[in-house]
Protein backbone atom coordinates (compact mmCIF):
# COMPACT_ATOMS: atom_id res chain seq x y z
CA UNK A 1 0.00 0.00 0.00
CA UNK A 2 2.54 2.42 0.96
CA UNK A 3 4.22 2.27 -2.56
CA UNK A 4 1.14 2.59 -4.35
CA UNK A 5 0.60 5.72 -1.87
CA UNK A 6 4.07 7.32 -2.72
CA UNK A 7 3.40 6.75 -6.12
CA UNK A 8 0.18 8.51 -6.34
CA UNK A 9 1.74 11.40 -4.67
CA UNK A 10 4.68 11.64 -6.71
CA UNK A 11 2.66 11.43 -9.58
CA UNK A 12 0.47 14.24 -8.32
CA UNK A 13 3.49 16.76 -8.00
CA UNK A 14 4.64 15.23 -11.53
CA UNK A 15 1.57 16.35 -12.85
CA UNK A 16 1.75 19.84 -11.19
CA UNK A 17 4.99 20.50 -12.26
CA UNK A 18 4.10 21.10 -15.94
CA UNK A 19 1.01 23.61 -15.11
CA UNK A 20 3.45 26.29 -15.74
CA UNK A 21 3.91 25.25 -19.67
CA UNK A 22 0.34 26.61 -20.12
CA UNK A 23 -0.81 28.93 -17.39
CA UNK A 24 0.28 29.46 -14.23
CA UNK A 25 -0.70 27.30 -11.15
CA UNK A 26 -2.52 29.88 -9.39
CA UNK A 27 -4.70 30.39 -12.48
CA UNK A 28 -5.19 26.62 -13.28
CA UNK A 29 -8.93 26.76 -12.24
CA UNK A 30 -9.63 30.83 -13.39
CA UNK A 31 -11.13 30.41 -16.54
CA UNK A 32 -12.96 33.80 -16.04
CA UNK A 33 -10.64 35.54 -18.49
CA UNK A 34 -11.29 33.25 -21.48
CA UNK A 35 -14.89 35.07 -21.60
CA UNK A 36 -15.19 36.85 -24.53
CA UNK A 37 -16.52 40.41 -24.38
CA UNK A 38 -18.27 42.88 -26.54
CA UNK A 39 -15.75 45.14 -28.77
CA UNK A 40 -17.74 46.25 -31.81
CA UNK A 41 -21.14 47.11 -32.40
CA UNK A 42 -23.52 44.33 -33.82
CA UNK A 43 -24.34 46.33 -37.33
CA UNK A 44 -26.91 43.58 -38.32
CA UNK A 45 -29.19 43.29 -35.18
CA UNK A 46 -29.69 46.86 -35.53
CA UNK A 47 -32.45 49.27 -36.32
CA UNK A 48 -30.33 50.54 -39.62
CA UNK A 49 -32.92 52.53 -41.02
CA UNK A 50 -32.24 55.12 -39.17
CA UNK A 51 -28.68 55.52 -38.52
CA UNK A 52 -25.17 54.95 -39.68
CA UNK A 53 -22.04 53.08 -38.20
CA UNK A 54 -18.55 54.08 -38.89
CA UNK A 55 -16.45 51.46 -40.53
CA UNK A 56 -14.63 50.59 -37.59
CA UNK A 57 -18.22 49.52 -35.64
CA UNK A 58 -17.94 52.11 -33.01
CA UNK A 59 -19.16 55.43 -33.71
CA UNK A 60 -23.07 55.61 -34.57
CA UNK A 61 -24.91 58.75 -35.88
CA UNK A 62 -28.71 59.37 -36.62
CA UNK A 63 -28.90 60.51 -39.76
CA UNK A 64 -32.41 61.44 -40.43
CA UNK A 65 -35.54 63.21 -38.89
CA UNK A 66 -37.25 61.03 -36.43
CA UNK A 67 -41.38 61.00 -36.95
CA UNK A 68 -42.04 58.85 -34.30
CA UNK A 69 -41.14 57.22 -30.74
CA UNK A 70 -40.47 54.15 -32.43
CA UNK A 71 -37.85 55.76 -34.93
CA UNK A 72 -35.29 55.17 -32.46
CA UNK A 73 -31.83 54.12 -33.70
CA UNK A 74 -30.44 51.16 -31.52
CA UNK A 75 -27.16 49.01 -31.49
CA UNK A 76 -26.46 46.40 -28.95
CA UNK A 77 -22.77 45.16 -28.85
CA UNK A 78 -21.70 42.11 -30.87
CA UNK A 79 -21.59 39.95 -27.68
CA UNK A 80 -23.39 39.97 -24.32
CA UNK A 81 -21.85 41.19 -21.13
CA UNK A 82 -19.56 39.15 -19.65
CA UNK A 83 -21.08 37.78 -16.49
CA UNK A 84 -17.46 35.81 -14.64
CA UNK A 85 -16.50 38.84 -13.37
CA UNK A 86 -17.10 41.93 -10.47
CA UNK A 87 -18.11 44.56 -12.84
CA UNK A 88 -18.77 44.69 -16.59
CA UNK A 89 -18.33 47.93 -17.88
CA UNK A 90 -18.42 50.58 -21.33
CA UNK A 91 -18.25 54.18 -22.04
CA UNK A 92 -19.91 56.58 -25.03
CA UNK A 93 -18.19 59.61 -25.48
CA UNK A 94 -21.12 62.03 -27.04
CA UNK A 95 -19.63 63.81 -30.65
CA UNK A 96 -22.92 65.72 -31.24
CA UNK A 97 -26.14 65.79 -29.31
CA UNK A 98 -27.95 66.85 -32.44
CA UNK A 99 -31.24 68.57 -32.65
CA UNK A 100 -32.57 67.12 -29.87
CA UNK A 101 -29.85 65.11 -27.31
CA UNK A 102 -32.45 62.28 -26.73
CA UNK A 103 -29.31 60.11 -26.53
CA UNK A 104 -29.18 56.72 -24.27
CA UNK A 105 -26.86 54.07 -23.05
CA UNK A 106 -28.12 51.12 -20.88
CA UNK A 107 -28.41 47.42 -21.13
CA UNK A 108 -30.82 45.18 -23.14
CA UNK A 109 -31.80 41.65 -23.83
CA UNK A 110 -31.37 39.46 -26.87
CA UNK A 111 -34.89 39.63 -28.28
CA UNK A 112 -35.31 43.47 -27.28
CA UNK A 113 -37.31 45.98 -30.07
CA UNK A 114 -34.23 47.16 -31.91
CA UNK A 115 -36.46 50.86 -32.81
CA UNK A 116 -37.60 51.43 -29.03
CA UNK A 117 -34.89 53.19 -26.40
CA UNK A 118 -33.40 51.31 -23.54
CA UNK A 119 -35.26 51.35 -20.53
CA UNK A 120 -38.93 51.38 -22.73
CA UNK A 121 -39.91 47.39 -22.54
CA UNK A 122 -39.20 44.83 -20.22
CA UNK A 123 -35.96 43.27 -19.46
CA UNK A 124 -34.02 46.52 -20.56
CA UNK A 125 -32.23 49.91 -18.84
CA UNK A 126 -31.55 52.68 -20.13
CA UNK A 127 -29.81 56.00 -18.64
CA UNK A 128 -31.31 58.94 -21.21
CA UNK A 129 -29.51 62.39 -21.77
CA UNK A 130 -32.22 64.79 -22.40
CA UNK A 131 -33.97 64.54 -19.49
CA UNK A 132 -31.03 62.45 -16.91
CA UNK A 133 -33.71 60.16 -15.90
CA UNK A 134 -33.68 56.21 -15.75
CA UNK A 135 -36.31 54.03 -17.81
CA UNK A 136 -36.72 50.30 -16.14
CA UNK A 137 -38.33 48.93 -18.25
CA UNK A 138 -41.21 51.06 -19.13
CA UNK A 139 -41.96 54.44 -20.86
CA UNK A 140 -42.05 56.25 -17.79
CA UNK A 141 -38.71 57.32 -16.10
CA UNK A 142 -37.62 58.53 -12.63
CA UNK A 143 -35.30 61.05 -11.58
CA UNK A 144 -31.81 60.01 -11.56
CA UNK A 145 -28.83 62.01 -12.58
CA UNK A 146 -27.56 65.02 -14.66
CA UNK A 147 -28.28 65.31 -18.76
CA UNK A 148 -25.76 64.78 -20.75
CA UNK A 149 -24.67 66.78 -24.12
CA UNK A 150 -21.75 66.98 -26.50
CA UNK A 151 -18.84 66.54 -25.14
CA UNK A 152 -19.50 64.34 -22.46
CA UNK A 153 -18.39 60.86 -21.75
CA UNK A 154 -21.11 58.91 -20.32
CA UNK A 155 -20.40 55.38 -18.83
CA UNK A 156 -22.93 52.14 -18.07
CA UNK A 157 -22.04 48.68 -15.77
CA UNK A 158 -23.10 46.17 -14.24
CA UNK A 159 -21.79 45.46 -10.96
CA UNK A 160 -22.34 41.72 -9.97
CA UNK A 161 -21.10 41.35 -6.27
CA UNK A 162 -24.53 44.04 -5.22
CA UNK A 163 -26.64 43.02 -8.57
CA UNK A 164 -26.94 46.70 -9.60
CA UNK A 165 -26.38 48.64 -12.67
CA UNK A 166 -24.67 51.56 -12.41
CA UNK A 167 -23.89 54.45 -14.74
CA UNK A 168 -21.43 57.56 -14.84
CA UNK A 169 -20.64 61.37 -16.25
CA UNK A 170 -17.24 62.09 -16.83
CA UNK A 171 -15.66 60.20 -14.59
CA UNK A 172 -18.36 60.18 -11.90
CA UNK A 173 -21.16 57.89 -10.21
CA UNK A 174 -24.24 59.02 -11.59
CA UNK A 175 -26.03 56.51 -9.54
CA UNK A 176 -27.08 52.75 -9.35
CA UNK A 177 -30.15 51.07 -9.61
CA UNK A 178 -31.13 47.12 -8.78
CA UNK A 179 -30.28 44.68 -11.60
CA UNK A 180 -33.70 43.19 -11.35
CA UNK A 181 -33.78 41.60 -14.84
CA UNK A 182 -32.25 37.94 -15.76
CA UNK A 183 -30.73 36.52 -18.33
CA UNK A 184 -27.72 37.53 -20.96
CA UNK A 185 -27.84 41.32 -21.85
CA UNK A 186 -26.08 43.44 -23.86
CA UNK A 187 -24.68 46.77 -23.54
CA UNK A 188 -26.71 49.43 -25.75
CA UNK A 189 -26.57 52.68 -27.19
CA UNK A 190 -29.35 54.51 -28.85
CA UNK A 191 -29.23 57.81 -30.73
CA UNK A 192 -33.29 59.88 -30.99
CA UNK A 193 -32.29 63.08 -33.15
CA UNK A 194 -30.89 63.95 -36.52
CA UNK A 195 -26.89 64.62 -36.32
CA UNK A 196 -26.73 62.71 -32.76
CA UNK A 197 -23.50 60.97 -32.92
CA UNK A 198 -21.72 58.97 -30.08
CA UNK A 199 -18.60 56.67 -29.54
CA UNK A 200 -18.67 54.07 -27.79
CA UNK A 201 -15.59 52.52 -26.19
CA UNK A 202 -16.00 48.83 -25.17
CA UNK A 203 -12.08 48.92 -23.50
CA UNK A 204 -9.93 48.75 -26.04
CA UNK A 205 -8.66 52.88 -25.06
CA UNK A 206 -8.76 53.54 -21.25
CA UNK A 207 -11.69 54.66 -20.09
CA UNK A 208 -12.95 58.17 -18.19
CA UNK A 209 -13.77 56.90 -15.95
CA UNK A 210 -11.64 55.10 -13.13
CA UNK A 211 -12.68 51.40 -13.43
CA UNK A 212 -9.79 49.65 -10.74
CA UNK A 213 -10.42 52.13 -8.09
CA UNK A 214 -14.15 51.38 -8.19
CA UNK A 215 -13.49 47.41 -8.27
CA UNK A 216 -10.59 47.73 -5.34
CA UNK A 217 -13.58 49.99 -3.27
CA UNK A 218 -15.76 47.02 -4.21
CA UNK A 219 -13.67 44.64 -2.67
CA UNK A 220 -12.85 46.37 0.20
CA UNK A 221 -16.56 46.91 0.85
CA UNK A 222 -16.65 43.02 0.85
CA UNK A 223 -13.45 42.91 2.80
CA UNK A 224 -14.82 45.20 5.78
CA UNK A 225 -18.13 42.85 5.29
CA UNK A 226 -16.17 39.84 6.63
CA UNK A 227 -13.84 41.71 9.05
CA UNK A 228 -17.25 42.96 10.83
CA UNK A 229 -18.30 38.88 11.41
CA UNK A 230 -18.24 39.07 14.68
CA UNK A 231 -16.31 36.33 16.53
CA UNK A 232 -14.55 35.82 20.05
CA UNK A 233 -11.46 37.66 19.91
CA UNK A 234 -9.64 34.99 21.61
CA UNK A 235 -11.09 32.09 19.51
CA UNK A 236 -10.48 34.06 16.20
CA UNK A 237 -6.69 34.57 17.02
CA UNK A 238 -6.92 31.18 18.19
CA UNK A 239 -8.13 29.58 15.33
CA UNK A 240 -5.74 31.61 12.63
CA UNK A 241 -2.66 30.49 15.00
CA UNK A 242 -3.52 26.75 14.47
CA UNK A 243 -4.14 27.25 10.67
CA UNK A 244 -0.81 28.86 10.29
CA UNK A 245 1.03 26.72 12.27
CA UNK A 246 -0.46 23.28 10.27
CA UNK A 247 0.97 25.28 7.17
CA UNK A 248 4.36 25.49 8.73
CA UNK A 249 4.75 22.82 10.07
CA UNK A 250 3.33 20.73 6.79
CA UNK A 251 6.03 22.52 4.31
CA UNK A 252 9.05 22.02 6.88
CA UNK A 253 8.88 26.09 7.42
CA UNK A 254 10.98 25.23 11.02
CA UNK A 255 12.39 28.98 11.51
CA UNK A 256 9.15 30.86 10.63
CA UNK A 257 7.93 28.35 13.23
CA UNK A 258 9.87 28.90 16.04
CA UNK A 259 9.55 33.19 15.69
CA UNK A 260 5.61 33.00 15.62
CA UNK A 261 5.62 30.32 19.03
CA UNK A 262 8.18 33.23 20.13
CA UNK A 263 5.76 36.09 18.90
CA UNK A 264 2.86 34.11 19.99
CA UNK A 265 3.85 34.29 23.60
CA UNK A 266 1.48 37.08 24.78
CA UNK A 267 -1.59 37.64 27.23
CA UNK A 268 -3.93 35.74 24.93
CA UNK A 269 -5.41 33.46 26.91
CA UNK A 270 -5.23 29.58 25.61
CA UNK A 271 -8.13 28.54 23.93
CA UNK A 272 -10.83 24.79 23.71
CA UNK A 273 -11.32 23.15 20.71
CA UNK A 274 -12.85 20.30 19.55
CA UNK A 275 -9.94 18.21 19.40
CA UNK A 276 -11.96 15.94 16.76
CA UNK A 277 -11.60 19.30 14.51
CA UNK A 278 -7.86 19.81 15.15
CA UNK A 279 -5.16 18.49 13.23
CA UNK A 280 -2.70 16.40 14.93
CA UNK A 281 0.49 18.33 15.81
CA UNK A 282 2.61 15.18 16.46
CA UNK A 283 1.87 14.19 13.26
CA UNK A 284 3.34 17.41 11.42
CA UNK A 285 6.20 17.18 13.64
CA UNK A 286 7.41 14.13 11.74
CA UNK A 287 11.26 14.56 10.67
CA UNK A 288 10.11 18.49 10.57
CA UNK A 289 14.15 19.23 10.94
CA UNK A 290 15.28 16.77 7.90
CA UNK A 291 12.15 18.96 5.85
CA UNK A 292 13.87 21.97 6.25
CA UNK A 293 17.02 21.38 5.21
CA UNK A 294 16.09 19.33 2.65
CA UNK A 295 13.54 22.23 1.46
CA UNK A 296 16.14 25.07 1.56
CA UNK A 297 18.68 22.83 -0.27
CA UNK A 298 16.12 22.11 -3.68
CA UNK A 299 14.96 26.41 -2.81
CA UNK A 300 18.81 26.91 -3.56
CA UNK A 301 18.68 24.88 -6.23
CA UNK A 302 21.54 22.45 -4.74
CA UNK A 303 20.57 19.15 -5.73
CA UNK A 304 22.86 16.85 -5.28
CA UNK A 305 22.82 18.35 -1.58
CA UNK A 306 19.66 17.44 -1.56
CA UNK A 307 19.75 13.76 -3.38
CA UNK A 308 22.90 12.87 -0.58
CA UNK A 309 20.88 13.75 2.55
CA UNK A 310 17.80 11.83 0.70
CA UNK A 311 19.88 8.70 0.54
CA UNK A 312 21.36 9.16 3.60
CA UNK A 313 18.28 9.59 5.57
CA UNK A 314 15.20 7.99 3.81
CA UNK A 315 17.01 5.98 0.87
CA UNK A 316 13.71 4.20 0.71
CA UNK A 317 12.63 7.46 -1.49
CA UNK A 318 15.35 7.52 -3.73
CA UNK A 319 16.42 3.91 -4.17
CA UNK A 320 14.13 3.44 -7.62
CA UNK A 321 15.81 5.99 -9.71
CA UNK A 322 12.69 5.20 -12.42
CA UNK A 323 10.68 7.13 -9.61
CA UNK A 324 8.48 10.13 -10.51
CA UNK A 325 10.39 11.64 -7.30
CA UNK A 326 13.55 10.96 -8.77
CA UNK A 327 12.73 12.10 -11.88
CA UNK A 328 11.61 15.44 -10.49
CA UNK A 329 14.88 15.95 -8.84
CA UNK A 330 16.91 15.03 -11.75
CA UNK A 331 14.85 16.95 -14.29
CA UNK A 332 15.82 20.16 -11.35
CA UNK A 333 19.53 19.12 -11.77
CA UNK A 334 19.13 19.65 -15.04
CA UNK A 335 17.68 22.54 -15.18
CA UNK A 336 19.97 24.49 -12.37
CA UNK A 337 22.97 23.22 -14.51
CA UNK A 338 21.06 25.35 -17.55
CA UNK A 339 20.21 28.09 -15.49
CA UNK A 340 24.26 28.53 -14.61
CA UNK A 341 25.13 28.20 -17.79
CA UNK A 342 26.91 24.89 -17.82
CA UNK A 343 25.39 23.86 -20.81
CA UNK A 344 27.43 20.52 -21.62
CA UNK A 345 27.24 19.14 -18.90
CA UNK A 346 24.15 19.38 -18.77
CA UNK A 347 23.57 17.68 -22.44
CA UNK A 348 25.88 15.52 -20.52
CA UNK A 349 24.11 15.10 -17.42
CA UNK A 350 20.76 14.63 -19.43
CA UNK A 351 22.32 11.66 -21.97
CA UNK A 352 22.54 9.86 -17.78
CA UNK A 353 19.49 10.39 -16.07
CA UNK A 354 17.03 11.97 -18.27
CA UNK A 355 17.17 9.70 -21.09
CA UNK A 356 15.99 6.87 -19.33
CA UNK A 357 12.83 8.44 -18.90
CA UNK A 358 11.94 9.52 -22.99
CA UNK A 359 8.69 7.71 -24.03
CA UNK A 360 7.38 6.74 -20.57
CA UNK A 361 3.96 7.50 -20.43
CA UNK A 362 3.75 10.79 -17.74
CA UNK A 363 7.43 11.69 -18.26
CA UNK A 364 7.97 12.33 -21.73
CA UNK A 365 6.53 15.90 -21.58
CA UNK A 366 8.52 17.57 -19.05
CA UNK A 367 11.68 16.01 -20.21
CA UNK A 368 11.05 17.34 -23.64
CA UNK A 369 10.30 20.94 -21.89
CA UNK A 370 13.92 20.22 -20.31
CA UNK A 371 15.83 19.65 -23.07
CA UNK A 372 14.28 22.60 -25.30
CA UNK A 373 16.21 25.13 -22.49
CA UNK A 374 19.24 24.05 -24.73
CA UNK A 375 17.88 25.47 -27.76
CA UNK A 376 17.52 29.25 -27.00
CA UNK A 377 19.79 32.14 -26.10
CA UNK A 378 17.21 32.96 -22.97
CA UNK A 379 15.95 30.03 -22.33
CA UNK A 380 14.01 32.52 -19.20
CA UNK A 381 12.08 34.28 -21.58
CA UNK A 382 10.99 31.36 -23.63
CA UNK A 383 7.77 28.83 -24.04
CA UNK A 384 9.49 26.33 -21.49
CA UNK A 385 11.03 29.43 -19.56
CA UNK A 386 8.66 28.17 -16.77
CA UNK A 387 11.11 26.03 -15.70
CA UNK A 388 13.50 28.63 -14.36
CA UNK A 389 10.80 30.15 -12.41
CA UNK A 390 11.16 29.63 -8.19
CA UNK A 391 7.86 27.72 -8.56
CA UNK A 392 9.09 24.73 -10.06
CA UNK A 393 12.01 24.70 -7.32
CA UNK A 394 8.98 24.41 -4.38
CA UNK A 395 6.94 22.50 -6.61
CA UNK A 396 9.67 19.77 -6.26
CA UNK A 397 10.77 20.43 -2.60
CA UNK A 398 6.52 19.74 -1.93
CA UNK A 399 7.18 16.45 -3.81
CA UNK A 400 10.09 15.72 -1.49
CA UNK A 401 8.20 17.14 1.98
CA UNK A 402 4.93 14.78 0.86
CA UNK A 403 7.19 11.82 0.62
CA UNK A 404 9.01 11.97 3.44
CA UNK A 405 5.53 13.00 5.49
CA UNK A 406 4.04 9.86 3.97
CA UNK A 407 7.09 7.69 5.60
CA UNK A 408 5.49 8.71 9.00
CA UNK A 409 4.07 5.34 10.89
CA UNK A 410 1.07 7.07 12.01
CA UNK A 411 0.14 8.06 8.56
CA UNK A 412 -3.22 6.85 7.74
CA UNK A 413 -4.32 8.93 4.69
CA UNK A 414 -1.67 9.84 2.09
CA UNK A 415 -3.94 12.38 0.35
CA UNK A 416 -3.75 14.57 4.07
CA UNK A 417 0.13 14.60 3.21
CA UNK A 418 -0.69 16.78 -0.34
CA UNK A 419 -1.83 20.01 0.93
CA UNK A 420 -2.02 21.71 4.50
CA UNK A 421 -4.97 22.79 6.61
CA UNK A 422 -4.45 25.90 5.22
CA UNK A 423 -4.94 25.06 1.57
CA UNK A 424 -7.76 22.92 1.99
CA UNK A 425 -9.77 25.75 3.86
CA UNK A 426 -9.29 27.57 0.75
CA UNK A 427 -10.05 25.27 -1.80
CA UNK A 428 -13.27 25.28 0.17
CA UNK A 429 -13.75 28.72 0.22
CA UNK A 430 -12.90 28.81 -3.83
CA UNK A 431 -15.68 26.10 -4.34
CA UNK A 432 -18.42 28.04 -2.23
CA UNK A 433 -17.50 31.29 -3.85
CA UNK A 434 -18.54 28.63 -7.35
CA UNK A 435 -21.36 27.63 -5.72
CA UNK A 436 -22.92 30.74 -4.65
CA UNK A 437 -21.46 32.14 -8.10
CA UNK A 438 -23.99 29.17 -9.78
CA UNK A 439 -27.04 30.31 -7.63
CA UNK A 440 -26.90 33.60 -8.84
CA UNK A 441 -27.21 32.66 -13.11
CA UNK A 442 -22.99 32.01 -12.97
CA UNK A 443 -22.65 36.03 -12.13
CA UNK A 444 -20.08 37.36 -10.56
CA UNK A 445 -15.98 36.50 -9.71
CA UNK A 446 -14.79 33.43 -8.22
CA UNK A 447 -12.02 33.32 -5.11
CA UNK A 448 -8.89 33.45 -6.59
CA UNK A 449 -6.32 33.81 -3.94
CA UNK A 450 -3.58 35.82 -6.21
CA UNK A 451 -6.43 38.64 -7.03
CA UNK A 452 -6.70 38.92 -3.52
CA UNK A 453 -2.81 39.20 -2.99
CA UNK A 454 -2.58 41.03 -6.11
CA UNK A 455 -5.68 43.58 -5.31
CA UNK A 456 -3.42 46.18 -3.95
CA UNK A 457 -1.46 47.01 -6.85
């Protein structure tokens, strides 16, 4: 059982260690970008009659005299909204309010009446500039914001954490109303008066008005949401000591370790939990001093450091050098000895241990990732430049820490060995962020951890 366990895990980190050829690891599971948005306008689904579109499908004008309410020239955008993300968002910038400035921007559904303005039937918005007020979906507005003339830039989105639309002037927050309507919709412009003429600008130039400063006040309105849960003090601090020390502890992170105990020596009073609930500490502790070193060798990229104190204290890891472990460490020899420039010996060093593994099903990949380094000038700024990255050093000093962890006699479950406490609470977190995204028609942003590291810049 145990070597069936090992190699599962091995081939788990084997697996992980080629994520980088395509997309990072932390984005493995965002597939959020790959939604396609709206960047022209949709010039057939279009009341044509009655206006004219530039050639490059993003300036409209109305060219003739309107007779009617329902002479009203409408565009949608050639694709819906996207809907995997905080905020969807587009500006018009306003050329000429013509005779009249009955100019609108808002959102619509696919089957809406392509010669009626946004915010006049059901399932549609619509934020209108001669009069500033909002139409939800009837003929009747209400008061809402400023008009808008030439000259103006005039913005519409959707925000999908609060389910309200909200539009802008130049820059500003007009206001926001409740997105009360379901379904795909599609950002709208309509033009009422002869010479009207707006452009609209689906984010391909920047935009007036400041879109990351409203999505970073977003999520620190969710932020301050979740910081005002109210919990024990004690039991909170409690709680995030234990989770941090699992993660330490599981990764071999022995001097962080010892300087939080040392920090963590305070008046907080000790705290009861359900030991049931708890991981096991003695567990962690296995061999937590062999870990470290043996993680800080592979972070320096010193492997045959690291490949001597394997052998000398669990040769049971390394003694099938066919091993998806031993491959890992080999294919990182190789690939320091490229990164210093030693670049026959490691063709040399390749020709011995990597070529043993060319054709096996699982390896073949990653050592033909390897030996492409050899083939460019900056082999860093290349397709397999992934390789080089510190990732793929921790990626196989995890491999190493998992093995070792799985040696432990008490070790019961070897899938507990391939992530910490820590990482499992947010894996949970990232699928009920999925799940709650799924009860609200797939709207809104998924937990991503990186965004969240990354939301300060």
């Amino acid at each position: 059982m145990l070597n069936d366990s090992s190699r599962d895990l091995a081939n788990h980190f084997l697996k992980l260690s080629r994520l980088g050829s395509t997309r990072s690891a932390m984005d493995v599971d965002d597939d959020d970008d790959l939604e396609e948005a709206p960047t022209e306008l949709n010039t057939i689904n279009s009341s044509g009659g009655f206006l004219l579109v530039s050639p490059d499908k993003l300036t409209v004008k109305y060219t003739t005299v309107n007779m009617h309410g329902h002479d009203v020239g409408v565009v949608q955008g050639n694709r819906p909204a996207p809907v995997k993300r905080l905020v969807y968002y587009f500006e018009i910038n306003v050329k000429s309010a013509g005779a009249k400035g009955q100019i609108a921007i808002g959102f619509t559904c696919e089957g809406f009446k392509m010669r009626r303005q946004p915010g006049w039937e059901q399932n549609s918005y619509g934020y209108h500039g001669d009069d500033g007020l909002l139409y939800r979906g009837q003929a009747k507005g209400e008061a809402f914001g400023p008009t808008y003339t030439s000259g103006d830039t005039v913005g519409g989105g959707i925000n999908y954490a609060t389910q309200e639309f909200f539009f802008t002037k130049n820059g500003e927050v007009v206001g926001t109303t409740r997105k009360d309507v379901k379904g795909r919709l599609f950002p709208t412009v309509a033009v009422h008066s002869q010479n009207e003429e707006v452009t609209v600008n689906f984010g391909a130039s920047p935009f007036y008005f400041d879109l990351k400063a409203y999505e970073s006040q977003e999520r620190m309105k969710q932020q301050v949401a979740i910081e005002n849960i109210s919990l024990p003090p004690h039991l909170s601090y409690g709680l995030c000591q234990l989770i941090v020390r699992s993660y330490l502890l599981h990764y071999g992170y022995e001097d962080t370790l010892n300087s939080l105990d040392l920090a963590g020596k305070s008046n907080v009073p000790p705290i009861s939990l359900d030991q049931e609930n708890v991981y096991n500490e003695d567990d962690l502790m296995y061999a937590l001093s062999q870990r470290k070193v043996l993680r800080q060798l592979i972070r320096k990229g010193d492997i045959d450091a690291a490949l001597g104190k394997l052998g000398e204290w669990y040769p049971e890891i390394v003694q099938d050098d066919k091993s998806a472990t031993c491959f890992l460490l080999y294919c990182q020899k190789f690939i320091e000895l490229v990164r210093v420039g030693e670049l026959q010996e490691a063709v040399t060093y390749g020709r011995t241990k990597l070529a043993n593994f060319f054709g096996l099903p699982g390896f073949e990949e990653l050592v033909q990732d390897c030996v492409a380094l050899l083939a460019y000038e900056q082999p860093q700024k290349s397709s397999v430049g992934y390789l080089l990255d510190d990732s793929q050093r921790e990626v196989v000093a995890d491999t190493v820490n998992a093995m070792i962890l799985l040696r432990n006699p008490k070790a019961t479950d070897p899938q507990v060995w391939l992530r910490s406490d820590l990482e499992r609470l947010l894996r949970q977190l990232t699928a009920s962020c999925l799940v709650k995204r799924q009860m609200e028609e797939d709207q809104g942003e998924a937990f991503h951890l990186h965004k969240v590291l990354n939301s300060s810049d």
